[in-house]
C-alpha atoms as a PDB file:
ATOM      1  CA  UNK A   1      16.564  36.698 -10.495  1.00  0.00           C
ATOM      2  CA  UNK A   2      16.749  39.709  -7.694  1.00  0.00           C
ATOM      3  CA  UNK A   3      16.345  43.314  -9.048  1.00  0.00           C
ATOM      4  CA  UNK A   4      19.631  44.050  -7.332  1.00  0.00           C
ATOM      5  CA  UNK A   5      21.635  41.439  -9.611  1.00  0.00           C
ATOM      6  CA  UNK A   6      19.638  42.321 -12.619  1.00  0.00           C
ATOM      7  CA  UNK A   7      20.670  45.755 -11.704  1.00  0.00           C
ATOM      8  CA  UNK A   8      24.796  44.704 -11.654  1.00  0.00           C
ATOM      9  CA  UNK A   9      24.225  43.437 -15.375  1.00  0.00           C
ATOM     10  CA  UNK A  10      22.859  47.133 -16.429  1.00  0.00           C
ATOM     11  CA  UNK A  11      25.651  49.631 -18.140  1.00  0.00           C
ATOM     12  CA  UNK A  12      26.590  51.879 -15.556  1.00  0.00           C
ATOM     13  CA  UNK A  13      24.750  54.765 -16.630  1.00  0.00           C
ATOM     14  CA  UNK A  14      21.655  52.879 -16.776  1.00  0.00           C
ATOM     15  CA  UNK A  15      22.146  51.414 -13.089  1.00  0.00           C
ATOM     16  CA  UNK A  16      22.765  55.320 -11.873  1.00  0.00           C
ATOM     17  CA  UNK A  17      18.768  55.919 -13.413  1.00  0.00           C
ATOM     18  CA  UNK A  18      17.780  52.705 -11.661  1.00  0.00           C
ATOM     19  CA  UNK A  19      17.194  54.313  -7.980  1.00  0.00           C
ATOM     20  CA  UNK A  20      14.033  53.930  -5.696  1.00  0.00           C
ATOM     21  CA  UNK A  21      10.667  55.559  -7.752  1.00  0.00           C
ATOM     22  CA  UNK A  22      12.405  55.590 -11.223  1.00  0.00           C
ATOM     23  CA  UNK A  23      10.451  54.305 -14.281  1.00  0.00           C
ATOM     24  CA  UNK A  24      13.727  52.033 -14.831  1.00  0.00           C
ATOM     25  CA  UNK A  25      13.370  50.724 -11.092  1.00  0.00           C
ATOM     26  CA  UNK A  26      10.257  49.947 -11.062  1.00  0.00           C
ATOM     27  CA  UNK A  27      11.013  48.056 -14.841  1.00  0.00           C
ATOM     28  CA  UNK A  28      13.401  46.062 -12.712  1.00  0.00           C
ATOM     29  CA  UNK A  29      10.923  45.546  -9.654  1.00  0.00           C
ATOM     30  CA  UNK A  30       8.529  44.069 -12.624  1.00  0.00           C
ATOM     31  CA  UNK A  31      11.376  41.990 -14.109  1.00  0.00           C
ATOM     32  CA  UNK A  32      12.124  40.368 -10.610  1.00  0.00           C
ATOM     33  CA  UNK A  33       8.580  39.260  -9.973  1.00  0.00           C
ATOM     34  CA  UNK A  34       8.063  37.739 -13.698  1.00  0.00           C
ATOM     35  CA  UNK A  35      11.107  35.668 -13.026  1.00  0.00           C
ATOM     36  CA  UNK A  36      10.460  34.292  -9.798  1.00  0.00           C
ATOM     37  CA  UNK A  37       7.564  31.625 -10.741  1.00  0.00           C
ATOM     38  CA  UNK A  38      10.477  30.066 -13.481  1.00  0.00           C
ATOM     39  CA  UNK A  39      12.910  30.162 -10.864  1.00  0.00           C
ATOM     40  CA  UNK A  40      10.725  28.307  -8.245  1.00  0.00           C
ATOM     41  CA  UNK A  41       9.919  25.749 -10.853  1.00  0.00           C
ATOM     42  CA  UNK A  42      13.955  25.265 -11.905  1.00  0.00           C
ATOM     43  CA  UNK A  43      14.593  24.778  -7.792  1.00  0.00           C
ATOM     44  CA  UNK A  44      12.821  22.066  -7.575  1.00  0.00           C
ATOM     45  CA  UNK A  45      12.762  20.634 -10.835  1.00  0.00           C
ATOM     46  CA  UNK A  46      14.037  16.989  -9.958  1.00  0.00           C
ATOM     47  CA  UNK A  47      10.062  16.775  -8.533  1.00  0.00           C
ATOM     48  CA  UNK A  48       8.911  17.272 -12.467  1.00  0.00           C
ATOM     49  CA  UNK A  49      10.468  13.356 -13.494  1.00  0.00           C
ATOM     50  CA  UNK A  50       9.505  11.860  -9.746  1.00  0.00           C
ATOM     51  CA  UNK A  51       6.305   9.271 -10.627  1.00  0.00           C
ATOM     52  CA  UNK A  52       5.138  10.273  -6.792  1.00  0.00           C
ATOM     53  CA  UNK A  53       5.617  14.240  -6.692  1.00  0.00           C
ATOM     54  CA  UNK A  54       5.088  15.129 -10.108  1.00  0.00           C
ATOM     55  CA  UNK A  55       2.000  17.230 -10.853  1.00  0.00           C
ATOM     56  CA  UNK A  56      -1.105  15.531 -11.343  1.00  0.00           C
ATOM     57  CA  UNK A  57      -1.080  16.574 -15.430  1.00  0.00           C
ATOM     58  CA  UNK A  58       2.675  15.594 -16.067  1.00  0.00           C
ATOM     59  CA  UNK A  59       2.002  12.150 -14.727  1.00  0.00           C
ATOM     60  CA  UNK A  60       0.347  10.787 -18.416  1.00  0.00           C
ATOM     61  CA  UNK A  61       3.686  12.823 -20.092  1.00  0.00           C
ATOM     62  CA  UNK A  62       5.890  10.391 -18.077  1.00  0.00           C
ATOM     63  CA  UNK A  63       4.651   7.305 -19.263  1.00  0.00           C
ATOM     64  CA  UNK A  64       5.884   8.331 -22.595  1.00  0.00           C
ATOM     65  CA  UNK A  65       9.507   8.110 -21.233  1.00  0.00           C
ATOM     66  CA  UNK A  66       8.800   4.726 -20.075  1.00  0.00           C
ATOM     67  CA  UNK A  67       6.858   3.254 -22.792  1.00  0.00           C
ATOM     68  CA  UNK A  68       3.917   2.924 -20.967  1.00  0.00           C
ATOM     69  CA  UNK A  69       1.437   5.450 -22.637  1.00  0.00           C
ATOM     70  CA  UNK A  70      -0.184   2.995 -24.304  1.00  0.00           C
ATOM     71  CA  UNK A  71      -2.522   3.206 -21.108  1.00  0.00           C
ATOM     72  CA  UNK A  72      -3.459   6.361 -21.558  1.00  0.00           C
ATOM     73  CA  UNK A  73      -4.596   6.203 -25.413  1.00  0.00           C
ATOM     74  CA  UNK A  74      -6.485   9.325 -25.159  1.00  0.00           C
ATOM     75  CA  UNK A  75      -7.210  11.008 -28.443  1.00  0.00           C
ATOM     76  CA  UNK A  76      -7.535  14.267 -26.793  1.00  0.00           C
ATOM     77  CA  UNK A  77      -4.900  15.771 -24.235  1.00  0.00           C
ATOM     78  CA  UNK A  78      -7.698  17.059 -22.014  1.00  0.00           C
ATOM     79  CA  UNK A  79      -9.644  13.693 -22.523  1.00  0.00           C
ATOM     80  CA  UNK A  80      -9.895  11.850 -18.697  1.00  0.00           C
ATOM     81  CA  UNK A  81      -7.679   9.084 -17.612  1.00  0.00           C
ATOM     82  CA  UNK A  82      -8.924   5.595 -17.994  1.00  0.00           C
ATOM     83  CA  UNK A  83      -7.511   4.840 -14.792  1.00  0.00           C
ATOM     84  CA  UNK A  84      -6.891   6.737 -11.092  1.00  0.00           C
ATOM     85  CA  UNK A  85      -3.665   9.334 -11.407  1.00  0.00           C
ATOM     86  CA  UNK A  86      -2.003   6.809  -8.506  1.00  0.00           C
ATOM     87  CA  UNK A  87      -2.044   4.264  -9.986  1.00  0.00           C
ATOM     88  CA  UNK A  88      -0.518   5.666 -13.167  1.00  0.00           C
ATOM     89  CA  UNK A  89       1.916   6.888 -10.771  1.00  0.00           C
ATOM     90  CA  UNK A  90       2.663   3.142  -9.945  1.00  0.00           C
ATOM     91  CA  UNK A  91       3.151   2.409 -13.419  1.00  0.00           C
ATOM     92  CA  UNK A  92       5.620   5.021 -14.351  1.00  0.00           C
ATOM     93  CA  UNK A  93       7.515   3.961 -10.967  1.00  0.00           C
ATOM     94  CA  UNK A  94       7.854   0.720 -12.342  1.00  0.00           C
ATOM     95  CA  UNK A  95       8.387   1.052 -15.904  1.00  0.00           C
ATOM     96  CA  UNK A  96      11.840  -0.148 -15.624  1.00  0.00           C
ATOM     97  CA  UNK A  97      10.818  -3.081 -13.745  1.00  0.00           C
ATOM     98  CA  UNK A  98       7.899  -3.829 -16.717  1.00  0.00           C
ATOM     99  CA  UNK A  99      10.394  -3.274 -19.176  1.00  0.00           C
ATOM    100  CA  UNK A 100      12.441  -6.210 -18.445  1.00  0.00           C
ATOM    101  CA  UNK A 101      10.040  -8.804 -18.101  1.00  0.00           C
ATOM    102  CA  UNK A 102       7.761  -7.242 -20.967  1.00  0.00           C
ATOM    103  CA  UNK A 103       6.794 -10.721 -23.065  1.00  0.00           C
ATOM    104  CA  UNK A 104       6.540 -12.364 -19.928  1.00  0.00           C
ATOM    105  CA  UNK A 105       3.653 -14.269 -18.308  1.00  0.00           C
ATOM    106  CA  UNK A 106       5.148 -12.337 -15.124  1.00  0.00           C
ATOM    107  CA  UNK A 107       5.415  -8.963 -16.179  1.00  0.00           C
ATOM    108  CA  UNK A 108       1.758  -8.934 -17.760  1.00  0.00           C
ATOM    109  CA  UNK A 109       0.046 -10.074 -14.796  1.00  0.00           C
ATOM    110  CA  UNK A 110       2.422  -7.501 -12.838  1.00  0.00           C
ATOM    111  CA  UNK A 111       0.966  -4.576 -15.766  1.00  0.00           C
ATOM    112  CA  UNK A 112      -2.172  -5.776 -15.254  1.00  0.00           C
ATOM    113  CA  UNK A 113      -2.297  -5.760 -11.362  1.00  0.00           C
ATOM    114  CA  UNK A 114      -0.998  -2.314 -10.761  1.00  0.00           C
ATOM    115  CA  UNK A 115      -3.039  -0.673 -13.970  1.00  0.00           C
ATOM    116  CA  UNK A 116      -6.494  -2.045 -12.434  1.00  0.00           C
ATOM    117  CA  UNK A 117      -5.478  -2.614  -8.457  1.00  0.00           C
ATOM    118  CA  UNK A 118      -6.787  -5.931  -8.875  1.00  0.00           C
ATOM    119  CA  UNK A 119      -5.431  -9.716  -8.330  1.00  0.00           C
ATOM    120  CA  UNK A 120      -6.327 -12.481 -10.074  1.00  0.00           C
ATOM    121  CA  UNK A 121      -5.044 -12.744 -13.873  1.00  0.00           C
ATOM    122  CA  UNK A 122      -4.807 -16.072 -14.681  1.00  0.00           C
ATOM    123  CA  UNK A 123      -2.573 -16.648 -17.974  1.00  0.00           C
ATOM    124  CA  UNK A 124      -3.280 -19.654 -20.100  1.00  0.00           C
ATOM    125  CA  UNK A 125      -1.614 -21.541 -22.903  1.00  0.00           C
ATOM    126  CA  UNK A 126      -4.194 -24.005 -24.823  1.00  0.00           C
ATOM    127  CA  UNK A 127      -2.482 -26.863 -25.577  1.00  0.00           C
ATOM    128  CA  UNK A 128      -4.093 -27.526 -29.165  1.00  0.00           C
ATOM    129  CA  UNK A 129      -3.701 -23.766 -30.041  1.00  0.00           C
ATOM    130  CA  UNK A 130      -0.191 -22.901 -29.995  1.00  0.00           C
ATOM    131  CA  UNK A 131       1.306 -19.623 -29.964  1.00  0.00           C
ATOM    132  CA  UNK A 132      -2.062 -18.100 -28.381  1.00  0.00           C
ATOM    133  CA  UNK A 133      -2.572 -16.919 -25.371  1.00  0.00           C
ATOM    134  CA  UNK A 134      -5.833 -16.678 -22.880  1.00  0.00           C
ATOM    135  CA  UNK A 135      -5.938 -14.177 -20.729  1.00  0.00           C
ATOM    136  CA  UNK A 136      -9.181 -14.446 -17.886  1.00  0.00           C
ATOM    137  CA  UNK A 137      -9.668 -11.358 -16.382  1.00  0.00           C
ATOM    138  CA  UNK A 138     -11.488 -11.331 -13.238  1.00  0.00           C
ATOM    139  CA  UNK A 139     -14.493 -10.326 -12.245  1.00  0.00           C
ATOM    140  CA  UNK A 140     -13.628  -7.091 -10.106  1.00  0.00           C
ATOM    141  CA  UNK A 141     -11.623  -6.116 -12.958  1.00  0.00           C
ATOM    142  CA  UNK A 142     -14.688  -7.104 -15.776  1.00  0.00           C
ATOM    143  CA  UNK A 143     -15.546  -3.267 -16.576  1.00  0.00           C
ATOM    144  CA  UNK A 144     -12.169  -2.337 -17.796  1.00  0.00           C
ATOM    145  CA  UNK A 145     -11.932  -5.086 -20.625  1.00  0.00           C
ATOM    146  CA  UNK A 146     -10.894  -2.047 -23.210  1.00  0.00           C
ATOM    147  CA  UNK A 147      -8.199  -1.054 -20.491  1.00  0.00           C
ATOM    148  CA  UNK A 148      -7.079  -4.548 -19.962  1.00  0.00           C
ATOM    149  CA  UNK A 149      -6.718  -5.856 -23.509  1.00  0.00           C
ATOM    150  CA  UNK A 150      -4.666  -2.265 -24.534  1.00  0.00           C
ATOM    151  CA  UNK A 151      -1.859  -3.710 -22.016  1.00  0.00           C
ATOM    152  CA  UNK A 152      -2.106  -7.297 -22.915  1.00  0.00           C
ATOM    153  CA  UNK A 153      -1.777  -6.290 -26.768  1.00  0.00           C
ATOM    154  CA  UNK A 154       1.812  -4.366 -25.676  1.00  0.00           C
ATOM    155  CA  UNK A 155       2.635  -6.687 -23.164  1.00  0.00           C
ATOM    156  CA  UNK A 156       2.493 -10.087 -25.084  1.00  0.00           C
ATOM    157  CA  UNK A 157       5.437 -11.434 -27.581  1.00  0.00           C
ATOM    158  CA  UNK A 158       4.676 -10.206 -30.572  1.00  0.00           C
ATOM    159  CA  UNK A 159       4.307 -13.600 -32.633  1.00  0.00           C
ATOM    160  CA  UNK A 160       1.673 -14.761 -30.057  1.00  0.00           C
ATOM    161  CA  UNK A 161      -2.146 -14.389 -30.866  1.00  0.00           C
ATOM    162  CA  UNK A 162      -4.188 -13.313 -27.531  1.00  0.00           C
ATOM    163  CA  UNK A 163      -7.903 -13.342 -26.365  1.00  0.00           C
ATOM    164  CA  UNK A 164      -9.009 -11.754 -23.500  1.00  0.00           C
ATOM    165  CA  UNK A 165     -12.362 -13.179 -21.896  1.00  0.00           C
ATOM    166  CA  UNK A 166     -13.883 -12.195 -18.154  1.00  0.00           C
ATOM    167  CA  UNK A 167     -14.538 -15.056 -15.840  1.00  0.00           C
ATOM    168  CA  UNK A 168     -17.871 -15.301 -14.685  1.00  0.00           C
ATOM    169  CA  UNK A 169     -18.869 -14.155 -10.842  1.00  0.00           C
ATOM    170  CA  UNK A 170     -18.877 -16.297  -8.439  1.00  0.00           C
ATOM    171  CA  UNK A 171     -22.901 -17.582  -7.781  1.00  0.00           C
ATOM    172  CA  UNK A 172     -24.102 -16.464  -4.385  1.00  0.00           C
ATOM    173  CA  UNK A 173     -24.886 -18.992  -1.801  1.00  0.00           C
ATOM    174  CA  UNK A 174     -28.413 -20.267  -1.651  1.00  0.00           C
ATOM    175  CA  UNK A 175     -30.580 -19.264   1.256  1.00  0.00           C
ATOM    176  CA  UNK A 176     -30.284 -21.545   3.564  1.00  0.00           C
ATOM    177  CA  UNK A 177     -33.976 -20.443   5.022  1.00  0.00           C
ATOM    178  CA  UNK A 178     -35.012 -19.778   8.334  1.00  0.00           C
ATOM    179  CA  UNK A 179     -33.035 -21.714  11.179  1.00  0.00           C
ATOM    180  CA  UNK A 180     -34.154 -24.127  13.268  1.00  0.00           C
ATOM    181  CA  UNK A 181     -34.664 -22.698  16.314  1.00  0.00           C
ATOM    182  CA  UNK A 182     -34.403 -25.951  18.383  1.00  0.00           C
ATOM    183  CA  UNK A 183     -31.273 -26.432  19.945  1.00  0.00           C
ATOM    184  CA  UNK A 184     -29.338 -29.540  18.638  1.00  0.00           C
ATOM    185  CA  UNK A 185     -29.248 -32.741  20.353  1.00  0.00           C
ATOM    186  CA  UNK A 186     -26.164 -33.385  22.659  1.00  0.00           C
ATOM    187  CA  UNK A 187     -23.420 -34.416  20.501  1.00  0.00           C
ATOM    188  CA  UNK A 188     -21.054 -34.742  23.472  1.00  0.00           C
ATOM    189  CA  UNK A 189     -18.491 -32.785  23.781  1.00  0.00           C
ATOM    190  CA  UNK A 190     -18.410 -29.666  21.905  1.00  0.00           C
ATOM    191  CA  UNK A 191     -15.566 -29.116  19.193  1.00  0.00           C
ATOM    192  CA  UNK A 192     -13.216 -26.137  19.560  1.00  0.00           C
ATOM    193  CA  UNK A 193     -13.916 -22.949  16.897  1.00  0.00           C
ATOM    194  CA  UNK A 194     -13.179 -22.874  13.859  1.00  0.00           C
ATOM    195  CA  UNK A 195      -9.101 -22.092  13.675  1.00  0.00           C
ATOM    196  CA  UNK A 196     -10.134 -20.254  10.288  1.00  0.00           C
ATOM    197  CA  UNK A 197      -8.522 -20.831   6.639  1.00  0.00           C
ATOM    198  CA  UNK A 198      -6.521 -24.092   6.592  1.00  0.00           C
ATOM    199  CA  UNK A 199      -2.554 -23.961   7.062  1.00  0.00           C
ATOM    200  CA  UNK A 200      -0.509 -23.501   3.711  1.00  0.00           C
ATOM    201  CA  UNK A 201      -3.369 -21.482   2.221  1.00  0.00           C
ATOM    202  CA  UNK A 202      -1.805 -18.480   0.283  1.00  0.00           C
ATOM    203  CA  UNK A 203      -4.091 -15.296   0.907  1.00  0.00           C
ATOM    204  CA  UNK A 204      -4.089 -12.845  -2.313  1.00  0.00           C
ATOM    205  CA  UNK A 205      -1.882  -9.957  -1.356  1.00  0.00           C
ATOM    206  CA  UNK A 206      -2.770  -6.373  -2.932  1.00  0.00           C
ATOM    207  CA  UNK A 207      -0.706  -5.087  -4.968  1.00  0.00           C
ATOM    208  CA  UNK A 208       0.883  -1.651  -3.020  1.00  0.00           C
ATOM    209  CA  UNK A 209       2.102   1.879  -4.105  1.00  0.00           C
ATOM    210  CA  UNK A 210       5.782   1.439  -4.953  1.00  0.00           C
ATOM    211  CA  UNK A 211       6.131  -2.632  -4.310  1.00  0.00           C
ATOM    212  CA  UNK A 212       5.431  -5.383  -6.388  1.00  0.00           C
ATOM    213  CA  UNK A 213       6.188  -8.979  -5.500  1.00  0.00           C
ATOM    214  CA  UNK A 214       9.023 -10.628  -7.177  1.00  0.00           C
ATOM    215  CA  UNK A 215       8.837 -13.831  -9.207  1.00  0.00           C
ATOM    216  CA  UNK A 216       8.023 -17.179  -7.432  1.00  0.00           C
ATOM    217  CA  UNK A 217      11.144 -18.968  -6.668  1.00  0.00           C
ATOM    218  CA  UNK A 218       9.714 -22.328  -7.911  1.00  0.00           C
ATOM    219  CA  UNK A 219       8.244 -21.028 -11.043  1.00  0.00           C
ATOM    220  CA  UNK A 220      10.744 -21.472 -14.012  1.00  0.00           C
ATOM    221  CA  UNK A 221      13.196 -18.752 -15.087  1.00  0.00           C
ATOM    222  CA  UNK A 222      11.439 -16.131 -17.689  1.00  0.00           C
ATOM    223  CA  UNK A 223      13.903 -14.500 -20.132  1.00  0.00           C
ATOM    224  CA  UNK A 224      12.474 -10.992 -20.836  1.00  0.00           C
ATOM    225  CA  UNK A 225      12.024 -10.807 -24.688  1.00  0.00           C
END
């Protein structure tokens, strides 16, 4: 608020005193500049509730507001995040989208993907266990089992039992050994390069800041629960 309409809400008597090098005008000079940092903050305070321009240290408040703080689980407010402020940003954007397929095979790997950055999850329903659930986490992902299984526990129906295993690393190729340094006999003629992965191949696409890919369309309908 500006001295001069802090001023206007003075008695008149008082705003008479209030003139340039009075103790009362420089009281209001002080009042001014105590009020201005407030002010700035109430200007702009859509930015406080935006997942991608909120501070840094409001983010982890946020996910309260969309049920997601069971990431966080810190049992200190200045304990660290278990996870990169962006991509608890990315959660918080899409808490509403979480919240409707929560119970879902979807919306746990979708949890999943954006909490660690990584692709992979693979969901599955023994056949001579029912009502439990396996969830394989892979390997990039290994060293945040604590992280993963706090999300599956929330993100699973409730009367479903779950286990949460990492799949082993892929085994590095052998050595093939030094090559022959001979060229190869004459096979005729030679065969075009290789055109690369075969057609119909689905690459793994990473998961981005504020998209996440809908649903299959052949996969079966999933209710939210």
């Amino acid at each position: 608020m500006r001295r001069a309409a802090i001023e206007r809400l003075l008695p008149a008597a008082y705003q008479r005193a209030a003139g340039p090098g009075s103790v009362l005008g420089a009281l209001l000079d002080v009042m001014e500049a105590l009020h201005a940092p407030d002010e700035a903050v109430l200007a702009d305070v859509d930015a406080l509730f935006g997942p991608y321009r909120t501070p840094d240290g409001f983010v982890a408040y946020l996910t309260r507001w969309v049920a997601m703080d069971h990431v966080v689980a810190a049992p200190r407010a200045d304990a660290p995040l278990p996870l990169p402020v962006g991509r608890l940003r990315d959660l918080v954007a899409h808490g509403a989208l979480l919240a409707r397929w929560r119970g879902t095979p979807y919306g746990m790997r979708t949890a999943l993907e954006l909490a660690t950055g990584v692709t992979g999850f693979v969901l599955d329903e023994p056949p001579d266990r029912p009502f439990h659930l396996v969830v394989r986490v892979p390997p990039a992902a290994a060293d945040r089992l604590a992280l993963v299984t706090r999300i599956v526990e929330a993100e699973k129906p409730a009367a479903v039992t779950v286990e949460v295993v990492a799949s082993p690393a892929d085994p590095e190729p052998a050595d093939p050994g030094p090559a022959d340094s001979s060229p190869p006999p004459d096979s005729g003629p030679s065969e075009p390069d290789d055109p690369g992965p075969a057609a119909g191949v689905a690459t793994v696409r990473a998961v981005g800041r504020a998209h996440v890919p809908a649903p299959l369309p052949h996969d079966p309908p999933e209710e939210p629960s």
